[in-house]
N, C-alpha and C. Protein backbone atom coordinates (compact mmCIF):
# COMPACT_ATOMS: atom_id res chain seq x y z
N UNK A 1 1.20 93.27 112.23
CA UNK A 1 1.14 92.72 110.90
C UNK A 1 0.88 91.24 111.00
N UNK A 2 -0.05 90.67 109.72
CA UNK A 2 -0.08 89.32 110.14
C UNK A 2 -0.76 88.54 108.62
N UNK A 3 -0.42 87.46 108.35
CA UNK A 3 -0.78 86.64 107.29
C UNK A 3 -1.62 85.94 107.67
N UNK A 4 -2.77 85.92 107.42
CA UNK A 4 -3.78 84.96 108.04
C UNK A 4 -4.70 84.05 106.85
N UNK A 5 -4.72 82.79 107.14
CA UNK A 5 -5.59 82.32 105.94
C UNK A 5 -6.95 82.69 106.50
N UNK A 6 -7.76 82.52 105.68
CA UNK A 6 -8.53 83.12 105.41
C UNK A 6 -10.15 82.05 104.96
N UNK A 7 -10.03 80.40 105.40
CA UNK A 7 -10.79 79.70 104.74
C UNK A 7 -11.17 79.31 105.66
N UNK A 8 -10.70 78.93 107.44
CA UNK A 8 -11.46 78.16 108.51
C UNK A 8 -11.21 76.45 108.23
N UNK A 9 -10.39 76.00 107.62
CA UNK A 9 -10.53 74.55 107.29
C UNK A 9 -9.04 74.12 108.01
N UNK A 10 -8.42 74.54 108.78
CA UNK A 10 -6.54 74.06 109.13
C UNK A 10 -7.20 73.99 110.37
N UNK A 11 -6.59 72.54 111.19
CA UNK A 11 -6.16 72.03 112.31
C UNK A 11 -5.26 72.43 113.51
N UNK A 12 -4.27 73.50 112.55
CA UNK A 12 -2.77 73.79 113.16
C UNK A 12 -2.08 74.03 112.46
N UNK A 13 -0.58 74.03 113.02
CA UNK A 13 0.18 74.47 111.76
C UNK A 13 1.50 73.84 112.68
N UNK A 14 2.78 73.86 111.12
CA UNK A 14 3.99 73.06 112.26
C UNK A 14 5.09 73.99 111.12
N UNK A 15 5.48 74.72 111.79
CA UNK A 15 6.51 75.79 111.22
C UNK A 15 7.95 75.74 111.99
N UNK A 16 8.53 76.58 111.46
CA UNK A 16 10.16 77.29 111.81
C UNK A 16 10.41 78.76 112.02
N UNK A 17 10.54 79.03 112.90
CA UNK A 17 10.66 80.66 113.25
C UNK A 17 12.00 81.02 113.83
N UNK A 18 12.47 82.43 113.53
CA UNK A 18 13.74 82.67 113.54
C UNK A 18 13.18 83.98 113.97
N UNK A 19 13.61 84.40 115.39
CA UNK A 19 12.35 85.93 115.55
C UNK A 19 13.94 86.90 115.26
N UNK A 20 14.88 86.68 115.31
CA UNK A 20 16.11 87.78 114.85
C UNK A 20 15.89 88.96 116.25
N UNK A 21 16.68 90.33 116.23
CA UNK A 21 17.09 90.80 117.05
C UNK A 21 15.78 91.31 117.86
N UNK A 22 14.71 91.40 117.27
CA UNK A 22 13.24 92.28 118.29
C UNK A 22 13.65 92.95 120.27
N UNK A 23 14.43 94.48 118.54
CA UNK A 23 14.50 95.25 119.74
C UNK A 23 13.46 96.25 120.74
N UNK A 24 13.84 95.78 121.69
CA UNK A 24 12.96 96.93 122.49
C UNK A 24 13.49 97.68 123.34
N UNK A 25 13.04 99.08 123.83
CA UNK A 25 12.72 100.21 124.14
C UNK A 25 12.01 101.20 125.03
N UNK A 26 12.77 101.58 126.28
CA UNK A 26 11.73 102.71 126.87
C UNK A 26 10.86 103.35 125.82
N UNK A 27 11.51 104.09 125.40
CA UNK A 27 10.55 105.12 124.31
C UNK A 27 10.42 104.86 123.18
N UNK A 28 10.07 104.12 122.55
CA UNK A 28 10.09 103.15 121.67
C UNK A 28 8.97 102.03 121.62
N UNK A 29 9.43 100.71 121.20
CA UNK A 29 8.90 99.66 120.88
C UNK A 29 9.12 99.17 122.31
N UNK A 30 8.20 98.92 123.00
CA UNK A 30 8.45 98.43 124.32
C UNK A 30 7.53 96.78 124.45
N UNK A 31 6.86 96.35 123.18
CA UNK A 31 7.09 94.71 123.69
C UNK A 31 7.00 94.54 122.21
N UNK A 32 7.32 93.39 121.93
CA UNK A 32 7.61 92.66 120.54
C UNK A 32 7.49 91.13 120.82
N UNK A 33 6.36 90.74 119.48
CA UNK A 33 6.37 89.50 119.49
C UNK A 33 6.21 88.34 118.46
N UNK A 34 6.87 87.59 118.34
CA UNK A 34 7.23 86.82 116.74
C UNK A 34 6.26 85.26 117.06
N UNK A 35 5.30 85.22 116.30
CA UNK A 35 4.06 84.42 116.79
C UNK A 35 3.55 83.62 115.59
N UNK A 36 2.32 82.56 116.00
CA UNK A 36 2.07 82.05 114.75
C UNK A 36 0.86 81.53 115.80
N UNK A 37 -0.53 81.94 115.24
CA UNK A 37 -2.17 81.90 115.94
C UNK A 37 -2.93 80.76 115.02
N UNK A 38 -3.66 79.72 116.31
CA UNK A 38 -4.92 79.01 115.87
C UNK A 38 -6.29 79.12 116.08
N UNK A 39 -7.55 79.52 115.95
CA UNK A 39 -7.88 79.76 115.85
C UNK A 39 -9.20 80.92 115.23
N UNK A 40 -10.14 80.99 115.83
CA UNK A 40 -11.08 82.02 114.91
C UNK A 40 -12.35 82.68 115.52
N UNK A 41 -13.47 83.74 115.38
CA UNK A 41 -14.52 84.26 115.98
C UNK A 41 -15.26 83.08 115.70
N UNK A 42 -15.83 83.13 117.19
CA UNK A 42 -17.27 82.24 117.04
C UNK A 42 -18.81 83.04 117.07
N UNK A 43 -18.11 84.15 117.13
CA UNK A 43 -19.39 85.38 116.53
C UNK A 43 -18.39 86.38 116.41
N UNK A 44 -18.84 87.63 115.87
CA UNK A 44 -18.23 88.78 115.75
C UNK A 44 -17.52 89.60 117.02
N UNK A 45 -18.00 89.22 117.59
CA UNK A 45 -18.12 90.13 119.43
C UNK A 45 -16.77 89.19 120.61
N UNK A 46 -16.48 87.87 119.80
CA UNK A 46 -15.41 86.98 120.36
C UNK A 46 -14.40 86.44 119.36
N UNK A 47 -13.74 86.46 120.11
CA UNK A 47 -12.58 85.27 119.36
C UNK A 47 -12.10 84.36 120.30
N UNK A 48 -11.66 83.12 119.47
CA UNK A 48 -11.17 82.08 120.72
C UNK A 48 -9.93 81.02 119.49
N UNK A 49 -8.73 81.62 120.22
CA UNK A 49 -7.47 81.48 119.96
C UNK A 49 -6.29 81.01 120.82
N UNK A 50 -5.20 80.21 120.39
CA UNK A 50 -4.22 79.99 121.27
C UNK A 50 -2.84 80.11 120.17
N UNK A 51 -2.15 80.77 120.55
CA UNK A 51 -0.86 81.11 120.16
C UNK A 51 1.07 80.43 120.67
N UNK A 52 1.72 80.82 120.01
CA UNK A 52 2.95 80.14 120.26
C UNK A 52 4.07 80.92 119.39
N UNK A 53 5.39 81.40 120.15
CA UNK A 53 5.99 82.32 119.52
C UNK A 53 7.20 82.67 120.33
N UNK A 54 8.02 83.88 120.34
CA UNK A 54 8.93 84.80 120.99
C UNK A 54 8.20 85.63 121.46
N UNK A 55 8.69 86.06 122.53
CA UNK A 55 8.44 87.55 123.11
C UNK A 55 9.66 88.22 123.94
N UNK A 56 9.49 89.44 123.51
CA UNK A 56 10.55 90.26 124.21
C UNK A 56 9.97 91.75 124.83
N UNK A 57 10.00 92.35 126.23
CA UNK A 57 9.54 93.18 126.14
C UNK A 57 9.93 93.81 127.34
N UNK A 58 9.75 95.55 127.70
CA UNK A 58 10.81 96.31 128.66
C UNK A 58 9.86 95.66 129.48
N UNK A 59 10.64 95.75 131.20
CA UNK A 59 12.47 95.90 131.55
C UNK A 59 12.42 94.80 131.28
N UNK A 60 12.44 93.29 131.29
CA UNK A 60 13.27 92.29 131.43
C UNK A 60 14.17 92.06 130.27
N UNK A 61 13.72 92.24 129.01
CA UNK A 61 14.48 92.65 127.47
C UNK A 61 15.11 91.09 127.45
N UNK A 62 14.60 89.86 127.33
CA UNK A 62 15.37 88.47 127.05
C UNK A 62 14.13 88.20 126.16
N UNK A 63 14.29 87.14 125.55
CA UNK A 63 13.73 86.81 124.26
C UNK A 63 13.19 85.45 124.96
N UNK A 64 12.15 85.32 125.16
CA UNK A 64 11.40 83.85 125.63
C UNK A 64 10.76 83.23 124.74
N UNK A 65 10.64 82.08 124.80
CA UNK A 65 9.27 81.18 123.84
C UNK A 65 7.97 81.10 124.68
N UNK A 66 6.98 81.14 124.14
CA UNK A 66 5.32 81.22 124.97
C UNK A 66 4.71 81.01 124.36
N UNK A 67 3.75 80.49 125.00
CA UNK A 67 2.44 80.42 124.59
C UNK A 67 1.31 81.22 125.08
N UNK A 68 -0.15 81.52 124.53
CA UNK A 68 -0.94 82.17 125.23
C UNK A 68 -2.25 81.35 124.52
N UNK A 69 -3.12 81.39 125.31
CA UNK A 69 -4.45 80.88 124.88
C UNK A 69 -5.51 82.32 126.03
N UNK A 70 -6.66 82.70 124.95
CA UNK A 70 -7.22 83.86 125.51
C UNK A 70 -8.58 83.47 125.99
N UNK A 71 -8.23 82.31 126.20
CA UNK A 71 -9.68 81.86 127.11
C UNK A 71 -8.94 81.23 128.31
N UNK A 72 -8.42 80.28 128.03
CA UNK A 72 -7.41 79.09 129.28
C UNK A 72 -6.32 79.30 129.67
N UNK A 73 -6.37 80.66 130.46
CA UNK A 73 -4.82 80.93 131.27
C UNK A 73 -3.66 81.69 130.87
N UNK A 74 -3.78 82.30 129.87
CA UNK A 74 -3.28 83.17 129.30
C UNK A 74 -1.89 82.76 129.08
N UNK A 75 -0.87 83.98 129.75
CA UNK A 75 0.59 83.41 129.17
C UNK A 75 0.99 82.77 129.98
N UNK A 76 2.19 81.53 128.92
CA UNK A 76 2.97 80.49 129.93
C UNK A 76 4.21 81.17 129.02
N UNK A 77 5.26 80.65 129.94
CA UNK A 77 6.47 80.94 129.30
C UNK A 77 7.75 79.70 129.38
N UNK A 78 8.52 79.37 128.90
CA UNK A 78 9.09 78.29 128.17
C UNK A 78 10.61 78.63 128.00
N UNK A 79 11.10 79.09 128.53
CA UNK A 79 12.27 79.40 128.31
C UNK A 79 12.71 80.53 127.60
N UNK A 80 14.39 81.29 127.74
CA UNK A 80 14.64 81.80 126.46
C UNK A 80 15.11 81.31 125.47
N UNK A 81 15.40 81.92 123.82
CA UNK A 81 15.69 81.50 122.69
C UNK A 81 16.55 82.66 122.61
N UNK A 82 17.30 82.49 121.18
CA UNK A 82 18.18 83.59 120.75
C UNK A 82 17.71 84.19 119.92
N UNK A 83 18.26 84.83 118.59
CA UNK A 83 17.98 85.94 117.99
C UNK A 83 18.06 84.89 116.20
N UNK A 84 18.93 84.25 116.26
CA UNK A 84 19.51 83.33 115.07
C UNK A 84 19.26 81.76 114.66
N UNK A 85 18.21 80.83 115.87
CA UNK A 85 18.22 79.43 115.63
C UNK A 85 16.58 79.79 115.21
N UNK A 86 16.69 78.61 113.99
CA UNK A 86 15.05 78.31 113.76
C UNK A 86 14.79 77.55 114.56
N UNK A 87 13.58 77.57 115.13
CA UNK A 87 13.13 76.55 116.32
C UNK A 87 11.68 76.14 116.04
N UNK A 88 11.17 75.00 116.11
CA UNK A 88 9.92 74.23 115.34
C UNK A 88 8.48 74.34 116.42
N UNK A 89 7.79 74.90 115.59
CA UNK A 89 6.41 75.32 116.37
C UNK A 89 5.36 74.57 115.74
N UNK A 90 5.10 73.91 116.94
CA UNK A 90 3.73 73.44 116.24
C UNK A 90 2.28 73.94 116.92
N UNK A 91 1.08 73.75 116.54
CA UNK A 91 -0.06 73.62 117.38
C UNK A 91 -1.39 72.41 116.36
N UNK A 92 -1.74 71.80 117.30
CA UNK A 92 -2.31 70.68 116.92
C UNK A 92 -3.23 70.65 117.51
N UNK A 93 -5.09 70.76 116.94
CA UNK A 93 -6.15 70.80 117.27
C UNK A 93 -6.61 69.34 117.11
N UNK A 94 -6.96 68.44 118.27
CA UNK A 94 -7.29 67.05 118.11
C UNK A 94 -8.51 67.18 117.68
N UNK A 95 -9.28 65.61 117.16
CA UNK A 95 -10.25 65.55 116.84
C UNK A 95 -11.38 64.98 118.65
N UNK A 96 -10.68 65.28 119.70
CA UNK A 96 -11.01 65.00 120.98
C UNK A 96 -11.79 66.14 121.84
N UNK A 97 -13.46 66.24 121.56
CA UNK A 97 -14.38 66.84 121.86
C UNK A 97 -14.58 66.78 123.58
N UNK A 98 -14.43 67.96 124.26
CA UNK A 98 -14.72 67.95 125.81
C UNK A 98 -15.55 69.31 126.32
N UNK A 99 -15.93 68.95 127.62
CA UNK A 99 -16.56 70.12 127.56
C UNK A 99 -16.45 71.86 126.98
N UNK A 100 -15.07 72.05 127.61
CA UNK A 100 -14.18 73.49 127.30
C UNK A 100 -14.40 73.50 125.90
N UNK A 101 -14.28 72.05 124.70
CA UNK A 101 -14.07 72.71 123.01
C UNK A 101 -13.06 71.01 122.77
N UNK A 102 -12.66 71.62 121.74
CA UNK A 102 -11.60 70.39 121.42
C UNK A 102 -10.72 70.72 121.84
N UNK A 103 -9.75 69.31 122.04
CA UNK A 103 -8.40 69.50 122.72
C UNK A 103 -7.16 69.97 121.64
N UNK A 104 -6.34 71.09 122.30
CA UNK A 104 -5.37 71.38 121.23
C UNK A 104 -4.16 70.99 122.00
N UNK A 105 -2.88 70.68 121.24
CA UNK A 105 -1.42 70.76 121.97
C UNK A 105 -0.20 71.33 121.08
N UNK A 106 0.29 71.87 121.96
CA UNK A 106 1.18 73.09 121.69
C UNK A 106 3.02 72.16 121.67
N UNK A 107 4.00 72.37 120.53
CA UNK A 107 5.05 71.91 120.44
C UNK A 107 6.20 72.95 120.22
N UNK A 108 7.22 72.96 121.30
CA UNK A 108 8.28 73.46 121.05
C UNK A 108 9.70 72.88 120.93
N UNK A 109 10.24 72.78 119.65
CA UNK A 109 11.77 72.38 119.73
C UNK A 109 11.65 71.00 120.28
N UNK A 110 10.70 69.94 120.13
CA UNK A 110 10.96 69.11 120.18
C UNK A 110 10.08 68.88 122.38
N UNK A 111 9.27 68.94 122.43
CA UNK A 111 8.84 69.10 123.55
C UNK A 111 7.26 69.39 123.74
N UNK A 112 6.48 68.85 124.19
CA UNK A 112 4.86 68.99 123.91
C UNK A 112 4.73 69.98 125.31
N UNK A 113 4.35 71.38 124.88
CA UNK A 113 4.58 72.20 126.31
C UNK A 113 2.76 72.80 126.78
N UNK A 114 2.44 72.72 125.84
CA UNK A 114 0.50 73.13 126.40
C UNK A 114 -0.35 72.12 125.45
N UNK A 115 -1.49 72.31 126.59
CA UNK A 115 -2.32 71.63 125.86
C UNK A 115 -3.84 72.32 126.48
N UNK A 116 -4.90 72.77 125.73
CA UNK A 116 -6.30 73.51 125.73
C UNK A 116 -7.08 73.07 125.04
N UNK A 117 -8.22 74.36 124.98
CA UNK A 117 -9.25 73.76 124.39
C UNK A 117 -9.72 74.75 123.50
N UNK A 118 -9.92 74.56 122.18
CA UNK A 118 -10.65 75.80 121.25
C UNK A 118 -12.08 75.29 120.79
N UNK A 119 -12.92 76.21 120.43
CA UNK A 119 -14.01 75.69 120.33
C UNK A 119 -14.40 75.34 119.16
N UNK A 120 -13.43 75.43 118.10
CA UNK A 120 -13.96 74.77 116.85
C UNK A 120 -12.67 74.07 116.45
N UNK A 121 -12.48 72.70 116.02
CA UNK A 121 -11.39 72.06 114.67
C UNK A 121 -10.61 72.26 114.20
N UNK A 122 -12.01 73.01 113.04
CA UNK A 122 -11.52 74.04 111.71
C UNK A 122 -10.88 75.40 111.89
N UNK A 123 -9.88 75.91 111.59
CA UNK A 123 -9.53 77.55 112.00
C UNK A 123 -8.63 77.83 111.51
N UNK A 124 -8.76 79.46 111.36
CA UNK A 124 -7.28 79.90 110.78
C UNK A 124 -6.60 79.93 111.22
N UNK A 125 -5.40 80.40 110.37
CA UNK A 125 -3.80 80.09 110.93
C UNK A 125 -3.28 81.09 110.79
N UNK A 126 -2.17 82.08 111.62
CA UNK A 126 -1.81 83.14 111.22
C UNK A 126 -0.27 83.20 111.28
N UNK A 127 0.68 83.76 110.89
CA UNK A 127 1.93 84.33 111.24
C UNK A 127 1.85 85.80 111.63
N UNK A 128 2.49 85.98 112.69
CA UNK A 128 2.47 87.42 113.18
C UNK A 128 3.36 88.13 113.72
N UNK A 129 4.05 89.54 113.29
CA UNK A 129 5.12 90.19 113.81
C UNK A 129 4.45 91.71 114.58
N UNK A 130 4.05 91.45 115.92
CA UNK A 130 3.54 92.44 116.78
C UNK A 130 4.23 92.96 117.30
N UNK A 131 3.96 94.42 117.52
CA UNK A 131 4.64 95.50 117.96
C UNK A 131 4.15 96.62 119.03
N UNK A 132 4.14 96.55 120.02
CA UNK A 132 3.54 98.09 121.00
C UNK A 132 4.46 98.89 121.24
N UNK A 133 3.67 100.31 121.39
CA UNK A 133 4.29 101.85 121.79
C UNK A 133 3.42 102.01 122.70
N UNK A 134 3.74 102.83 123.66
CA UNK A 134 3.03 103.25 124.58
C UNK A 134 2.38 104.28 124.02
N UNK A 135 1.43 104.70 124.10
CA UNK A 135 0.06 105.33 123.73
C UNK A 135 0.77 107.56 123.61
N UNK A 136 1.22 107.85 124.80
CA UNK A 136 1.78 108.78 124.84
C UNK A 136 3.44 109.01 124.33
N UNK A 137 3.81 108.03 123.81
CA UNK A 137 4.92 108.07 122.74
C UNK A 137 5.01 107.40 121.94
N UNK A 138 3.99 107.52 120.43
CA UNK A 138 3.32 106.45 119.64
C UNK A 138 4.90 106.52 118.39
N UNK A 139 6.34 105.96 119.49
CA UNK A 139 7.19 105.91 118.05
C UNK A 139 7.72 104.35 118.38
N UNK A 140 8.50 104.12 117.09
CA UNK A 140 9.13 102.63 117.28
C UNK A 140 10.25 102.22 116.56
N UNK A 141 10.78 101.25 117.52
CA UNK A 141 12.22 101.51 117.52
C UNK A 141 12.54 100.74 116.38
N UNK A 142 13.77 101.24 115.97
CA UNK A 142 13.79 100.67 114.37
C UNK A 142 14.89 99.35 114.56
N UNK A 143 14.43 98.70 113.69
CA UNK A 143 15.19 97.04 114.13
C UNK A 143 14.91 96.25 113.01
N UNK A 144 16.17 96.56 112.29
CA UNK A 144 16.47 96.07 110.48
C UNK A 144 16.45 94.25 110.73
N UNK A 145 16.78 93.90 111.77
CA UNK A 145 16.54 92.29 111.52
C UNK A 145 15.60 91.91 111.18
N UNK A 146 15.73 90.83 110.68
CA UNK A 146 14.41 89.86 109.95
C UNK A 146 14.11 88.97 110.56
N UNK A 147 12.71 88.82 110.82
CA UNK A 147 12.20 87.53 111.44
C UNK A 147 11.58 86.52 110.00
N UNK A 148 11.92 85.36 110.12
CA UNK A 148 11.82 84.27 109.28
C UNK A 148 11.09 83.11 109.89
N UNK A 149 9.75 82.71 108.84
CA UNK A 149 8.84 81.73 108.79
C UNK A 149 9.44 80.82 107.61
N UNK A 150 9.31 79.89 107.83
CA UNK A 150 9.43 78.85 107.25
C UNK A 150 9.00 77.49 107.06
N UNK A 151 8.97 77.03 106.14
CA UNK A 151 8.37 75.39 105.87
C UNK A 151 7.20 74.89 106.52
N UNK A 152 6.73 76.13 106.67
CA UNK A 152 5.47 75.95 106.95
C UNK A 152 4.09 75.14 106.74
N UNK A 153 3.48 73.86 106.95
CA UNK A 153 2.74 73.42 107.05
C UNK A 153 1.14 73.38 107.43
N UNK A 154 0.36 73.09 106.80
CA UNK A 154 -1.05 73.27 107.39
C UNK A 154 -2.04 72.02 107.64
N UNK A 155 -2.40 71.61 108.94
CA UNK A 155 -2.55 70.39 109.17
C UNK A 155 -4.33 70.13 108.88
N UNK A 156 -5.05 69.45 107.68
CA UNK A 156 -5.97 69.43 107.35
C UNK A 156 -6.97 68.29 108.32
N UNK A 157 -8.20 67.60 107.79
CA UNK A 157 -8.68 66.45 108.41
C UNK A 157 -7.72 65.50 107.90
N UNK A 158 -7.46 65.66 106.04
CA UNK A 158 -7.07 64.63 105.47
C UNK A 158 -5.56 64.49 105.26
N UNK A 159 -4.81 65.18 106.24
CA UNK A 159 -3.46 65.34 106.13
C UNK A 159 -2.99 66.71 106.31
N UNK A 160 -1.95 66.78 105.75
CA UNK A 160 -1.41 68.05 105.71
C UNK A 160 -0.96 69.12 104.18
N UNK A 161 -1.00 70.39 104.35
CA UNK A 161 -0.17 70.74 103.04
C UNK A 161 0.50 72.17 103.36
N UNK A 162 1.46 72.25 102.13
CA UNK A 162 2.54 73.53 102.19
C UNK A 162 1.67 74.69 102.67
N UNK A 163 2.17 75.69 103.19
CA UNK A 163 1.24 76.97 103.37
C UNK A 163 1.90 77.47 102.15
N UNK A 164 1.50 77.66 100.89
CA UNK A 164 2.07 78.12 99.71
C UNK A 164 0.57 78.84 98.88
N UNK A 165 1.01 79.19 97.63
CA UNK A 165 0.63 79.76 96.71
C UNK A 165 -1.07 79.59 96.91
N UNK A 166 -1.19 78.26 97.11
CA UNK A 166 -2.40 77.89 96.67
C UNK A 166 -3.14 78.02 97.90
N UNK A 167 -2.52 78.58 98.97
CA UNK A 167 -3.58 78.97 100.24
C UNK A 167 -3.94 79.98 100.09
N UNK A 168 -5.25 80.73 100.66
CA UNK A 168 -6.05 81.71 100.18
C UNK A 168 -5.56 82.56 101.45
N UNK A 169 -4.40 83.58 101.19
CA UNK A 169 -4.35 84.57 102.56
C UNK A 169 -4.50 85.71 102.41
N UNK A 170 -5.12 86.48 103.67
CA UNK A 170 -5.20 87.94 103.96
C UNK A 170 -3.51 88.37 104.94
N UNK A 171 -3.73 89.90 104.37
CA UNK A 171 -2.92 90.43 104.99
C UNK A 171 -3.24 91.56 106.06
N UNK A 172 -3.18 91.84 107.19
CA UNK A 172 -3.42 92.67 107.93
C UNK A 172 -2.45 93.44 108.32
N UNK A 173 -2.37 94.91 108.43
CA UNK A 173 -1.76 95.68 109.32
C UNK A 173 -2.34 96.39 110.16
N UNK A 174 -1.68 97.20 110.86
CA UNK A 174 -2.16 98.12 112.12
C UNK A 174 -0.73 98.99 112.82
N UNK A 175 -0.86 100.07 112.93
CA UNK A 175 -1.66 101.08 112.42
C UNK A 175 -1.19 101.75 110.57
N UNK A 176 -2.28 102.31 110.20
CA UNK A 176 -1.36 102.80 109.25
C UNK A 176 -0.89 104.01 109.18
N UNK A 177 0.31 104.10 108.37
CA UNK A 177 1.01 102.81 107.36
C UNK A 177 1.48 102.39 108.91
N UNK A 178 2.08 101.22 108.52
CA UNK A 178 2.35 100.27 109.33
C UNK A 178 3.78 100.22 109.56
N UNK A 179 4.67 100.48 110.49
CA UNK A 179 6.13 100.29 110.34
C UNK A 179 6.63 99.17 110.14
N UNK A 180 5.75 97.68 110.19
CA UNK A 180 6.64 96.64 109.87
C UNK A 180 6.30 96.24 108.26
N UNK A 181 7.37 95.81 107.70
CA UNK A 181 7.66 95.54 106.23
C UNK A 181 7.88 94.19 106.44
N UNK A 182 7.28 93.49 104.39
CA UNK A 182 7.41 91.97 104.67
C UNK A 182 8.18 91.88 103.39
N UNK A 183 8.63 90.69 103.21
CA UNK A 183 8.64 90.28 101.63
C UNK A 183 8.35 88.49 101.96
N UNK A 184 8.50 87.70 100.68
CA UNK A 184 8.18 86.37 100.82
C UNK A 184 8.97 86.16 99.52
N UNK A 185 9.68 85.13 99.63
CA UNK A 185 10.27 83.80 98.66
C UNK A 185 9.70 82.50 98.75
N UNK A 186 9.68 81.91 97.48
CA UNK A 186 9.24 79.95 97.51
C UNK A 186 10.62 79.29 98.35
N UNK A 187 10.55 78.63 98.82
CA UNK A 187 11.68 77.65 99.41
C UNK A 187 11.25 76.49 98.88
N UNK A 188 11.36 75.49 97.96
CA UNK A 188 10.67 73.94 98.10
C UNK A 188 9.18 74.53 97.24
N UNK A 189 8.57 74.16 98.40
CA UNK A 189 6.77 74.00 98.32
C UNK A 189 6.61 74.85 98.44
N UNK A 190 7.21 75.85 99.33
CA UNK A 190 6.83 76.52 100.60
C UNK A 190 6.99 77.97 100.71
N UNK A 191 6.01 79.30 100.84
CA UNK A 191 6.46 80.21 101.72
C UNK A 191 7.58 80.45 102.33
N UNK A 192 8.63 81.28 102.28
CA UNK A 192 9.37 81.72 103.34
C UNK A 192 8.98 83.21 103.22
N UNK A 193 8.71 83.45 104.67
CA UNK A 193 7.75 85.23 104.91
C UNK A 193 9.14 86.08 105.76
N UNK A 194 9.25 87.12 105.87
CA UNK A 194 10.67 87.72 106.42
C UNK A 194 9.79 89.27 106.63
N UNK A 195 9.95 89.60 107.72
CA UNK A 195 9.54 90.32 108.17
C UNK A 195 10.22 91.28 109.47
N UNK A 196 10.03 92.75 109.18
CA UNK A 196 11.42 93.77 109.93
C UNK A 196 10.46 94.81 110.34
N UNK A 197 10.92 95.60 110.73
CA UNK A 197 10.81 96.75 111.38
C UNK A 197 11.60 97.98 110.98
């Protein structure tokens, strides 16, 4: 499942995430991940994205912070987190042109932990609550906690603004129907998205 704008004009984004219990499962939900994506296709046939989030997934079953970029090195990992602290995510696409694309940098909790390259600026922004089953036991494990986005921000050329009302978003699921459920409240300006299993 995932909220994605939908216009190509955001820099980044600088949010609060609370990924809650993301249980996993032999037979079941066996990885889970509470995320928030920059980037976009530079044709139909690619995408070029870097991400920042929780992950939890069998056997090791601890809840880490990571990043992934799907061109430059894939996953890094950052420690674990718990189930209950909001913790501040940013990703920040510079206006600093190099060969690889522009330079992006990645913020956790107060800590500048990656830094890459995407090939465009401009791009969407997503929030995302991902879920895998293994293919030959397509069930998933049920896990009433809520993961919580918040105060969410969208970093323009000319500043920044709320990810609220007035942003133009799509919603995606997979598969359907989809086992994860959302709802959303205003906080302030702002979106707050809550999202379960």
């Amino acid at each position: 499942m995932m909220y994605v704008t939908n216009n190509n004009v955001y820099r980044g984004i600088n949010t609060y995430m609370k990924p809650s219990q993301m249980i996993v499962e032999q037979e079941g939900t066996y990885q889970h991940v509470i995320t928030t994506h920059v980037g976009r296709k530079p044709n139909p046939s690619t995408e070029c994205w870097t991400e920042v989030g929780v992950a939890r997934s069998v056997p090791d079953n601890v809840k880490q912070r990571f990043t992934y970029d799907n061109d430059e090195g894939g996953w890094q990992f950052h420690g674990e987190t718990d189930s209950s602290t909001y913790r501040n995510y940013i990703i920040y696409v510079t206006d600093t042109y190099e060969s690889s694309g522009y330079l992006y940098h990645i913020w956790i909790d107060g800590e500048w932990v990656r830094s890459g390259h995407l090939a465009f600026r401009e791009n969407d922004v997503n929030y995302a609550n991902e879920i895998w089953s293994d293919e030959s036991v397509p069930a998933w494990t049920d896990d009433s906690g809520i993961a919580v986005y918040q105060d969410g921000f969208l970093y323009q050329g000319n500043g920044a603004v709320w990810w609220n009302a007035e942003v133009p978003t799509q919603w995606f699921s997979s598969p359907v129907p989809c086992p994860i459920r959302e709802s959303h409240s205003i906080v302030g300006n702002a979106w707050k998205y809550f999202t379960w299993i």
